[in-house]
Protein backbone atom coordinates (compact mmCIF):
# COMPACT_ATOMS: atom_id res chain seq x y z
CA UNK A 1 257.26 30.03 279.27
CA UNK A 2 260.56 28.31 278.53
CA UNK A 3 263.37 30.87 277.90
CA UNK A 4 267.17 30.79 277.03
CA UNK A 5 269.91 33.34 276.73
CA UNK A 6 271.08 35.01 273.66
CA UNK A 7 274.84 37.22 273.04
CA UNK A 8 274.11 40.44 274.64
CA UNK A 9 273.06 43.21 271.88
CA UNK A 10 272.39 40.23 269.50
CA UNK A 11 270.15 38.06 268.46
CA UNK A 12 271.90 34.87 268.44
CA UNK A 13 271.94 32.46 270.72
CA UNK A 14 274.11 31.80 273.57
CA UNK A 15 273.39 28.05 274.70
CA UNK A 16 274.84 25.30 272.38
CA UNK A 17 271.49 23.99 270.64
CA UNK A 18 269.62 27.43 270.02
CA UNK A 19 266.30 27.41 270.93
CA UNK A 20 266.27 24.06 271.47
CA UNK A 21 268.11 24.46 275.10
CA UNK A 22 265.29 27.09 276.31
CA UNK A 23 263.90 25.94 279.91
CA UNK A 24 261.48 26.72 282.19
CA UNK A 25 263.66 25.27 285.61
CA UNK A 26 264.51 28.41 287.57
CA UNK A 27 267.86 26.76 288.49
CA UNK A 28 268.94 26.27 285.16
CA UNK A 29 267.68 29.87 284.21
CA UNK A 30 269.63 31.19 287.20
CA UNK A 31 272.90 29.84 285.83
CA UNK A 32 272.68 30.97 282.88
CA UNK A 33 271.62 34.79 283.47
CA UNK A 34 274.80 34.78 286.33
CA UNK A 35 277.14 33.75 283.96
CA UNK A 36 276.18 36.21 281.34
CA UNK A 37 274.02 39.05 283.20
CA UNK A 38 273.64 41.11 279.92
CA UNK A 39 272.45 38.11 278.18
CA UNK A 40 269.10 38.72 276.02
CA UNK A 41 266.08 36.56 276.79
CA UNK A 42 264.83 33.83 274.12
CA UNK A 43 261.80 32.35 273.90
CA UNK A 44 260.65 29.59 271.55
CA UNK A 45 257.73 29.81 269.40
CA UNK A 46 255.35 27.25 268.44
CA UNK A 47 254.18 24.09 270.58
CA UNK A 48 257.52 24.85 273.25
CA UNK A 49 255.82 27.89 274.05
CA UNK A 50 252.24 27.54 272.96
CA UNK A 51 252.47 30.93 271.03
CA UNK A 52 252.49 32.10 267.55
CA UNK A 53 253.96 35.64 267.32
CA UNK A 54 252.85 38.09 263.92
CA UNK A 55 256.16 40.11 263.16
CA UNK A 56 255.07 43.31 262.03
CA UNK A 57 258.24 44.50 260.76
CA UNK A 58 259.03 48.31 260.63
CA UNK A 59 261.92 49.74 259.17
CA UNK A 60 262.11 53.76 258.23
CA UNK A 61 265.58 53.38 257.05
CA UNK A 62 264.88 50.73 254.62
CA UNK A 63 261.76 51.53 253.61
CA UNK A 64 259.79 48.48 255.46
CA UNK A 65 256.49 49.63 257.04
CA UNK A 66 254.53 46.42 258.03
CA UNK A 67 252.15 48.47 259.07
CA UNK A 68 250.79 49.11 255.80
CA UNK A 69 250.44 45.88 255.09
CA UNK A 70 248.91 44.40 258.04
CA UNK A 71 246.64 47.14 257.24
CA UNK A 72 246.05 45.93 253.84
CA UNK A 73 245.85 42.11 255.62
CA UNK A 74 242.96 43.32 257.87
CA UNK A 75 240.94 45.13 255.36
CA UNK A 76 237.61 44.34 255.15
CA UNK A 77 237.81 42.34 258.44
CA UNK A 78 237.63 42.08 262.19
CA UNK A 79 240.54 43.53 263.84
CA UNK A 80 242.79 41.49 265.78
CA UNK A 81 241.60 40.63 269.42
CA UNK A 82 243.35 42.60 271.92
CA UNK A 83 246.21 40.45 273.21
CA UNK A 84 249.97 40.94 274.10
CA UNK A 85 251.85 43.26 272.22
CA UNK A 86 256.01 44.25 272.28
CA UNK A 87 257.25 46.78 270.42
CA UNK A 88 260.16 46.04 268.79
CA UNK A 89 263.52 48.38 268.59
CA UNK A 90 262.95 49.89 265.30
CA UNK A 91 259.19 50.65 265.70
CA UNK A 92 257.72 47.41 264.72
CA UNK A 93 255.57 45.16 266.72
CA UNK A 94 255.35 41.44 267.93
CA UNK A 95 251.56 40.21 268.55
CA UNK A 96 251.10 37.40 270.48
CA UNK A 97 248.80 34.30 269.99
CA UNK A 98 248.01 31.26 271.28
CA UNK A 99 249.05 28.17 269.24
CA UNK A 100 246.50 26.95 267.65
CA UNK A 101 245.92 22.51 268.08
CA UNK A 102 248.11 21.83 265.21
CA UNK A 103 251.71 23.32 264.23
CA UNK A 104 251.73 26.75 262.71
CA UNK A 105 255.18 26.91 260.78
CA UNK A 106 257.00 30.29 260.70
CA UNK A 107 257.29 32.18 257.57
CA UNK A 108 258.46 35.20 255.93
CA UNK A 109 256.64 37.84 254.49
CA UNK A 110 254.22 35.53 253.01
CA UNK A 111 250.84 36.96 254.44
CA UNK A 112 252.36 40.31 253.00
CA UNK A 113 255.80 42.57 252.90
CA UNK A 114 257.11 42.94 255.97
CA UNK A 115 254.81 40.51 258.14
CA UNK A 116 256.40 37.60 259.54
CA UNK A 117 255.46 34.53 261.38
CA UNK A 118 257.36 33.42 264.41
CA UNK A 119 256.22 29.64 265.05
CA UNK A 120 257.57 26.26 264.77
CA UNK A 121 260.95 26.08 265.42
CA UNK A 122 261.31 29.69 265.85
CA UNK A 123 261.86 31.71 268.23
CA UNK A 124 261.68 35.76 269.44
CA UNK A 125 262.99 37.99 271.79
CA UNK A 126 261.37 38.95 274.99
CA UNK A 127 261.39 42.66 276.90
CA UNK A 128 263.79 43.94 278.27
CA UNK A 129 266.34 42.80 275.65
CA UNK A 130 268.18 44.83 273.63
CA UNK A 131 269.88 45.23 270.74
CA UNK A 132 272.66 48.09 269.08
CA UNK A 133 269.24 49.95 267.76
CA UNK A 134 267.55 49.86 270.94
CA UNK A 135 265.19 47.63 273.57
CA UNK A 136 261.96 45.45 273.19
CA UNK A 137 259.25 47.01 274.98
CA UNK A 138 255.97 45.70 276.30
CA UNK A 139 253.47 48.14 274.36
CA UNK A 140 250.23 46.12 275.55
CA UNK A 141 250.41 43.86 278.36
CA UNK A 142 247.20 41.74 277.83
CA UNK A 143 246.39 37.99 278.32
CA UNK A 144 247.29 36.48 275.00
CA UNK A 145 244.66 35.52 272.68
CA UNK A 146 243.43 33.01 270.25
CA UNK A 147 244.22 32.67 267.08
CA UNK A 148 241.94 34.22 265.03
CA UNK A 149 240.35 31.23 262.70
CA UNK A 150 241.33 33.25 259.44
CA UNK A 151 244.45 34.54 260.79
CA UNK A 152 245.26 30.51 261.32
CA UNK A 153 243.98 29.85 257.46
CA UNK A 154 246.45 32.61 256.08
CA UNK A 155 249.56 31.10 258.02
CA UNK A 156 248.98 27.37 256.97
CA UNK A 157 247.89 28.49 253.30
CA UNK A 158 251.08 30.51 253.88
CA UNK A 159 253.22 27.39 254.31
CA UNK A 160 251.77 25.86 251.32
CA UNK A 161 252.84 28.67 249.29
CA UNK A 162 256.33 28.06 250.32
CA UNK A 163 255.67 24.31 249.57
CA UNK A 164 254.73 25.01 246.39
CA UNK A 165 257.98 27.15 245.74
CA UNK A 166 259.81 24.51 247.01
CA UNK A 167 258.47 21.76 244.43
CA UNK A 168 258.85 24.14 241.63
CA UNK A 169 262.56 24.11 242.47
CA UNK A 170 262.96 20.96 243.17
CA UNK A 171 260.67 18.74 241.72
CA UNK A 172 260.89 16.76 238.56
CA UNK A 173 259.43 19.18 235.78
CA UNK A 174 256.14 17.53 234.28
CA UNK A 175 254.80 20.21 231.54
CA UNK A 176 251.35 21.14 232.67
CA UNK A 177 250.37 18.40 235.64
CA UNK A 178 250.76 20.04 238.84
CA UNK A 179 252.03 18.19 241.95
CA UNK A 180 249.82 16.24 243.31
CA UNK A 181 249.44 16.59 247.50
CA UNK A 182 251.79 14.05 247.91
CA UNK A 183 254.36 15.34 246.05
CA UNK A 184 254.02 18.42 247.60
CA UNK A 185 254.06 17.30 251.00
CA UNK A 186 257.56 15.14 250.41
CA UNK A 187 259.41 17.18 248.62
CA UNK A 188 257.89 20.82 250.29
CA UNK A 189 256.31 20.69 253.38
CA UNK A 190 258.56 21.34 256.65
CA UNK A 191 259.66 18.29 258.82
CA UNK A 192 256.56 18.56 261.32
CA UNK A 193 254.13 19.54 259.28
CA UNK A 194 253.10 17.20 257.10
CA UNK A 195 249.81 15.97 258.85
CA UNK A 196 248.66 19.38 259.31
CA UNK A 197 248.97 20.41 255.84
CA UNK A 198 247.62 17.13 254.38
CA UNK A 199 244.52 17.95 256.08
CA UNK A 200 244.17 21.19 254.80
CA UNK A 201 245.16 19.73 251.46
C-alpha cells in the first residue's frame, strides 16, 4: 500500500502535498523515513489504497464511545466479517475494508456519533505510529474484507446526507420543492463523486 510520513507524535503530514505524495517505491520510502526516523506512517484511503477504513471513535475523557453506536449500527444484523483491525491510542478502533468499485467518500459521524469514514481523499495512520496519547496497534491481523453490501449503502446514503446539508445552505431557497438530483449533485456532492451518487440517486 502506498504510504507517506507524517510529524512525529502528530497527525499531520510531513511531505508537501499530504496524502497526495504517499508512494509505494521503496527508494522514495527509504528517504523519507532516514530523514525523519520518528516520522509516523500515512496511508491514503479510498481508490490510492483500495481500502475504506470505519473509525470507531472512543474517547473516555470526552464522553465518545463509538462503540455504542456501532452497536446500535449493527443491531438487528450480520456482524462485520472478520477483517483487519488497529486499535487506536485512546481505545478506539480502525476496521479495514476493501474499496468497493465505485468511490466511497469519507464522512463524519454520519452512520452514527462517533463512527467515521476514512475514504476518498482521506487518509489514516498505520501501526506502529504514535501519538502524545499513545501508539496504533494491530488488534486483529486478518486479510481485509469486503465491504459489506449494506455497510456500502449506509456510507453513500451517508454522503447524500451531507449533500443534502450542503444544498440547504447553499442553495437558492424554493418554499416547499426540494432539490431535484441535479441540483443536489452540483451544488452538494464531493468533486469525484458525482457519478456514483447519481446512480444511487
Amino acid at each position: 500500500k502506498p504510504v507517506f510520513s507524517l510529524v512525529p507524535l502528530e497527525k499531520r503530514p510531513l511531505t508537501p502535498h499530504g496524502h497526495k505524495d504517499a508512494t509505494t517505491d521503496p527508494e522514495r520510502i527509504r528517504q523519507a523515513w532516514n530523514a525523519n526516523p520518528e516520522a509516523n506512517i500515512g496511508m491514503p484511503t479510498g481508490s490510492p489504497s483500495g481500502v475504506v477504513v470505519l473509525d470507531v471513535d472512543v474517547d473516555p475523557a470526552a464522553g465518545k464511545n463509538g462503540e455504542q453506536s456501532l452497536a446500535a449500527l449493527l443491531s438487528g444484523r450480520e456482524p462485520l466479517p472478520s477483517t483487519l483491525e488497529v486499535k487506536t491510542p485512546r481505545g478506539g478502533r480502525h476496521i479495514y475494508f476493501k474499496n468497493p468499485g465505485h468511490r466511497i467518500p469519507c464522512s463524519t459521524a454520519k452512520l452514527g456519533p462517533c463512527l467515521d469514514v476514512r475514504g476518498e481523499g482521506g487518509y489514516v495512520l498505520l501501526p506502529p505510529s504514535k501519538t502524545q496519547v499513545g501508539t496504533y496497534e494491530y488488534a486483529r491481523r486478518h486479510s481485509i474484507a469486503a465491504l459489506p453490501d449494506w455497510l456500502d449503502q449506509r456510507m453513500t446514503i451517508s454522503a447524500v446526507a451531507s449533500a443534502n446539508d450542503l444544498v440547504a445552505k447553499h442553495a437558492p431557497a424554493t418554499a416547499g420543492i426540494p432539490p431535484t438530483a441535479a441540483e443536489l449533485l452540483h451544488c452538494g456532492a464531493p468533486q469525484g463523486e458525482r457519478n456514483a451518487l447519481a446512480f444511487k440517486l
